[in-house]
N, C-alpha and C. Protein backbone atom coordinates (compact mmCIF):
# COMPACT_ATOMS: atom_id res chain seq x y z
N UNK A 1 -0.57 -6.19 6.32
CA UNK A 1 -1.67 -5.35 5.92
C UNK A 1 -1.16 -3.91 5.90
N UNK A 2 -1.97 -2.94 5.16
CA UNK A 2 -1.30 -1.65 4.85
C UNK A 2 -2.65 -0.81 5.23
N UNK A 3 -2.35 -0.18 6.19
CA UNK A 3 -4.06 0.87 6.31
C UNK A 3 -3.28 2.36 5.98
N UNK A 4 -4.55 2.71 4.96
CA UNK A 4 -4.22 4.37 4.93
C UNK A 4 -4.93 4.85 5.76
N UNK A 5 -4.40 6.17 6.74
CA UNK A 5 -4.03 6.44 8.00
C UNK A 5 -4.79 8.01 8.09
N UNK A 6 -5.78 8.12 6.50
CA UNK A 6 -6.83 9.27 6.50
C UNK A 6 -7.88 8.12 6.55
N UNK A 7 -8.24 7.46 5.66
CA UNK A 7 -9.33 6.88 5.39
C UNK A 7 -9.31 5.22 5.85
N UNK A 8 -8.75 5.11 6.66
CA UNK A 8 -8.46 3.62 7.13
C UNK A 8 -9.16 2.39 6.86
N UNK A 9 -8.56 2.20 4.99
CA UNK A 9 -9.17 1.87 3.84
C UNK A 9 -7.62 0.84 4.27
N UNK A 10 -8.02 -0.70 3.78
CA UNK A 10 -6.85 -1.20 4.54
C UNK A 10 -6.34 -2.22 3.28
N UNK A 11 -5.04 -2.53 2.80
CA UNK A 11 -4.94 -3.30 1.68
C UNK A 11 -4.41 -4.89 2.47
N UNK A 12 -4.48 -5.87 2.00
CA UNK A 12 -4.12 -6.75 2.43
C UNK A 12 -3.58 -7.83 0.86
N UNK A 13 -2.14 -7.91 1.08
CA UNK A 13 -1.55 -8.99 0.24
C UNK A 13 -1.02 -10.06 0.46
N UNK A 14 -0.26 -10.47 -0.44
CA UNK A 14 0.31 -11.95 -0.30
C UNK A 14 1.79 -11.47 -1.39
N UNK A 15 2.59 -12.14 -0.54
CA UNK A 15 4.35 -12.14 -0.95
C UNK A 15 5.03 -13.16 -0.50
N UNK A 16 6.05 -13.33 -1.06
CA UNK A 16 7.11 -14.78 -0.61
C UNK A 16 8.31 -13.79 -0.01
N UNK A 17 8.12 -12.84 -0.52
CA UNK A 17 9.27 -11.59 -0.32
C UNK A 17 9.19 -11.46 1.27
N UNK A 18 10.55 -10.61 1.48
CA UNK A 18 10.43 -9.83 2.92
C UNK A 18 9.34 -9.13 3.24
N UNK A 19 8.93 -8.95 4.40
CA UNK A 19 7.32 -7.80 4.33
C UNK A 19 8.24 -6.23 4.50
N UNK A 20 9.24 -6.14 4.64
CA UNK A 20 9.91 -5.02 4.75
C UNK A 20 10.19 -4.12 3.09
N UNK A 21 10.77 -5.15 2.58
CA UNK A 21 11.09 -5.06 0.76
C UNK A 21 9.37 -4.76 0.26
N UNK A 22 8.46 -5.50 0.51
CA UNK A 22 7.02 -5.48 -0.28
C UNK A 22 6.56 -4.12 0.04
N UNK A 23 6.98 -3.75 1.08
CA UNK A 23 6.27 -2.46 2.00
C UNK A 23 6.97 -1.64 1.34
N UNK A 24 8.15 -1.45 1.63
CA UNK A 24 9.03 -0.01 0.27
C UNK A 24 8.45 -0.11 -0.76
N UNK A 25 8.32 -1.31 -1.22
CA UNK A 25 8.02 -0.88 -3.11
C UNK A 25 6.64 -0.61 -2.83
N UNK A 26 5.61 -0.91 -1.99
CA UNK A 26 4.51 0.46 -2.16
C UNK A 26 5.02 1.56 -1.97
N UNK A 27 6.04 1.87 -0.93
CA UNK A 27 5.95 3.59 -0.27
C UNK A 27 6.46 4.08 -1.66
N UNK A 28 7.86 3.27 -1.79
CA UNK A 28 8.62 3.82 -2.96
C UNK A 28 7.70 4.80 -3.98
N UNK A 29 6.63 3.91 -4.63
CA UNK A 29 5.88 3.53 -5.49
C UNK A 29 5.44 5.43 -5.44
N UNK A 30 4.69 5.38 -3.89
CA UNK A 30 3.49 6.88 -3.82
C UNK A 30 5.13 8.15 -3.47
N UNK A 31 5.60 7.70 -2.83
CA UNK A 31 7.23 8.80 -3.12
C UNK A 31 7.38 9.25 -4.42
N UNK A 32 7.45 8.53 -5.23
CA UNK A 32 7.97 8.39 -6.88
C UNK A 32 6.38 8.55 -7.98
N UNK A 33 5.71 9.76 -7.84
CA UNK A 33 4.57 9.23 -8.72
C UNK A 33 4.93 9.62 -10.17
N UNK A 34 5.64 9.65 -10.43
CA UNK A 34 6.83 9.42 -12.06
C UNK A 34 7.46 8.55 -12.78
N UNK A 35 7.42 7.56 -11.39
CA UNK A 35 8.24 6.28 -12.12
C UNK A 35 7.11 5.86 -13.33
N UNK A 36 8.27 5.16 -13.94
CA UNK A 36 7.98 4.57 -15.06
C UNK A 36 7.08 3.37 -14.91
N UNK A 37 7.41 2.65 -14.08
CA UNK A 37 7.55 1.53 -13.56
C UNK A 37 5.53 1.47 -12.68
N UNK A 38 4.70 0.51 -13.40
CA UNK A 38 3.18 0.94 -12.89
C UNK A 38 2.75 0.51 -11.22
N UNK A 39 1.77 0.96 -10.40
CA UNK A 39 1.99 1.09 -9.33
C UNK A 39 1.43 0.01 -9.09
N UNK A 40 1.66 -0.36 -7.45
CA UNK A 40 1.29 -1.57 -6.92
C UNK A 40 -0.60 -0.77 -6.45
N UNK A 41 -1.33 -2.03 -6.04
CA UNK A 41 -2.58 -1.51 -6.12
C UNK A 41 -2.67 -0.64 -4.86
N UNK A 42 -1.92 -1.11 -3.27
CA UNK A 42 -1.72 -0.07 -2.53
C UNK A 42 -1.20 1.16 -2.91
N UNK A 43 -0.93 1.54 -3.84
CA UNK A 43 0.07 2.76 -4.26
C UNK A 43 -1.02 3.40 -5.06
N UNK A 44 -1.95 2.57 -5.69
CA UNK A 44 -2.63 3.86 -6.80
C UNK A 44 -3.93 4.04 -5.69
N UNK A 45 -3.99 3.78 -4.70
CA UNK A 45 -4.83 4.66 -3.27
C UNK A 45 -4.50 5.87 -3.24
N UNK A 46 -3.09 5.84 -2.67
CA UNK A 46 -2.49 7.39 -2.22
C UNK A 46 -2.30 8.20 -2.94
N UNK A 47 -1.95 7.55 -4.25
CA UNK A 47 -1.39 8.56 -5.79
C UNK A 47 -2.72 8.77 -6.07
N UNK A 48 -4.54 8.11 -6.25
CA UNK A 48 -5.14 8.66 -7.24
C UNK A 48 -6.27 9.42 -5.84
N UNK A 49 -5.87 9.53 -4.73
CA UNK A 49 -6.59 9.76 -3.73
C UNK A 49 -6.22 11.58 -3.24
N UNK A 50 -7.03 12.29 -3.61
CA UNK A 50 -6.77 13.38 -3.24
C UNK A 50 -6.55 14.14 -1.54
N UNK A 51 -5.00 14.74 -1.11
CA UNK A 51 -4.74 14.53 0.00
C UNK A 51 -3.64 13.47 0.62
N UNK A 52 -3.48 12.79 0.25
CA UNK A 52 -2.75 11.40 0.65
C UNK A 52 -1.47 11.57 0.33
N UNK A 53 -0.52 10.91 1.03
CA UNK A 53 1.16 10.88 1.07
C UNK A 53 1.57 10.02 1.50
N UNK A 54 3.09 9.49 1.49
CA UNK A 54 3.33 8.02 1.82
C UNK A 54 3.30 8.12 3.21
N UNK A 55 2.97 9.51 3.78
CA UNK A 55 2.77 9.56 4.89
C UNK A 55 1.55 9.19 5.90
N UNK A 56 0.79 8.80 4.81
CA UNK A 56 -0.20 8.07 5.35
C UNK A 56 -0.38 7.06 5.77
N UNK A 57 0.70 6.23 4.90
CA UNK A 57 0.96 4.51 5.54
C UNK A 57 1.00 3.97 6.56
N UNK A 58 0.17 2.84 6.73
CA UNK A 58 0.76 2.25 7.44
C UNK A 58 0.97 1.00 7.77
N UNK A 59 2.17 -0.10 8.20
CA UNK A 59 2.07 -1.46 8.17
C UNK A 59 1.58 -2.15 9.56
N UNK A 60 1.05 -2.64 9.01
CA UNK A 60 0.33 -3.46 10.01
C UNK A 60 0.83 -5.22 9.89
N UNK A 61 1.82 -5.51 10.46
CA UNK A 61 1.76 -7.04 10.02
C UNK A 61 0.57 -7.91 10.77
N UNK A 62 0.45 -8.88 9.83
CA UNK A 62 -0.44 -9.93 10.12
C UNK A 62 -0.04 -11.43 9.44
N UNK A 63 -1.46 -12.13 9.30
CA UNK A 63 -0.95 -13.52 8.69
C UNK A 63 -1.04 -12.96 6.62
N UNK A 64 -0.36 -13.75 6.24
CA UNK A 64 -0.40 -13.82 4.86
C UNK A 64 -1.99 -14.26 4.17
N UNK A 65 -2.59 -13.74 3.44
CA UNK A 65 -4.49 -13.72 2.63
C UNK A 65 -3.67 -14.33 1.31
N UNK A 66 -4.52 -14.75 0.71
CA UNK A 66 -4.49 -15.60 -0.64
C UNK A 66 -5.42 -14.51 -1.11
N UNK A 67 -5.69 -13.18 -0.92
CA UNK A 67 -6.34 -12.65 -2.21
C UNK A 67 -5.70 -11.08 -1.73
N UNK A 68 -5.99 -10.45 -2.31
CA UNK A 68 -5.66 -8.57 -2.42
C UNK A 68 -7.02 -7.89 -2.63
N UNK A 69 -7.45 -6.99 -1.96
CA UNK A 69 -8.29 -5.76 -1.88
C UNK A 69 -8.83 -5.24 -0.55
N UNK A 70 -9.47 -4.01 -0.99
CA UNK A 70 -9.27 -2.75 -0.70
C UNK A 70 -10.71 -2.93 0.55
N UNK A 71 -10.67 -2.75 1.94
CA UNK A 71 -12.09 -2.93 2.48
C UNK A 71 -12.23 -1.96 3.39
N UNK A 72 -12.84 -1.57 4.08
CA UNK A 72 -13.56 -0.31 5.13
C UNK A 72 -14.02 -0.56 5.61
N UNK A 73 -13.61 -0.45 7.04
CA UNK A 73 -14.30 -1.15 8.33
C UNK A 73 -15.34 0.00 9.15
């Protein structure tokens, strides 16, 4: 799980990948708001969120969800 660390708005995905590799290519993602390359849905939080930096991240491991989005506890 990924909570942003102003608004502890929390993303939760699913990967076969490393959780280390999945986690860069978000940070990468809000580091880089130029790439070419379109953002992961954790990434267009911090990029379209006024205030926010990859410094906001944060990982939280947990178990693997069969779905993705965005919730507020």
């Amino acid at each position: 799980m990924i909570q942003c660390n102003r608004c502890y708005l929390q993303y939760i995905g699913e990967t076969k990948r490393s959780l280390k590799d999945r986690f860069n290519e978000h940070r990468r993602r809000v580091d880089n708001p130029n790439s070419k390359s379109s953002p992961t849905t954790a990434a267009e939080h911090f990029l379209l969120t006024h205030n926010h930096s990859s410094n906001d991240i944060q990982l939280i491991p947990g178990p693997a969800s069969a779905e993705s989005y965005w919730f507020l506890f």
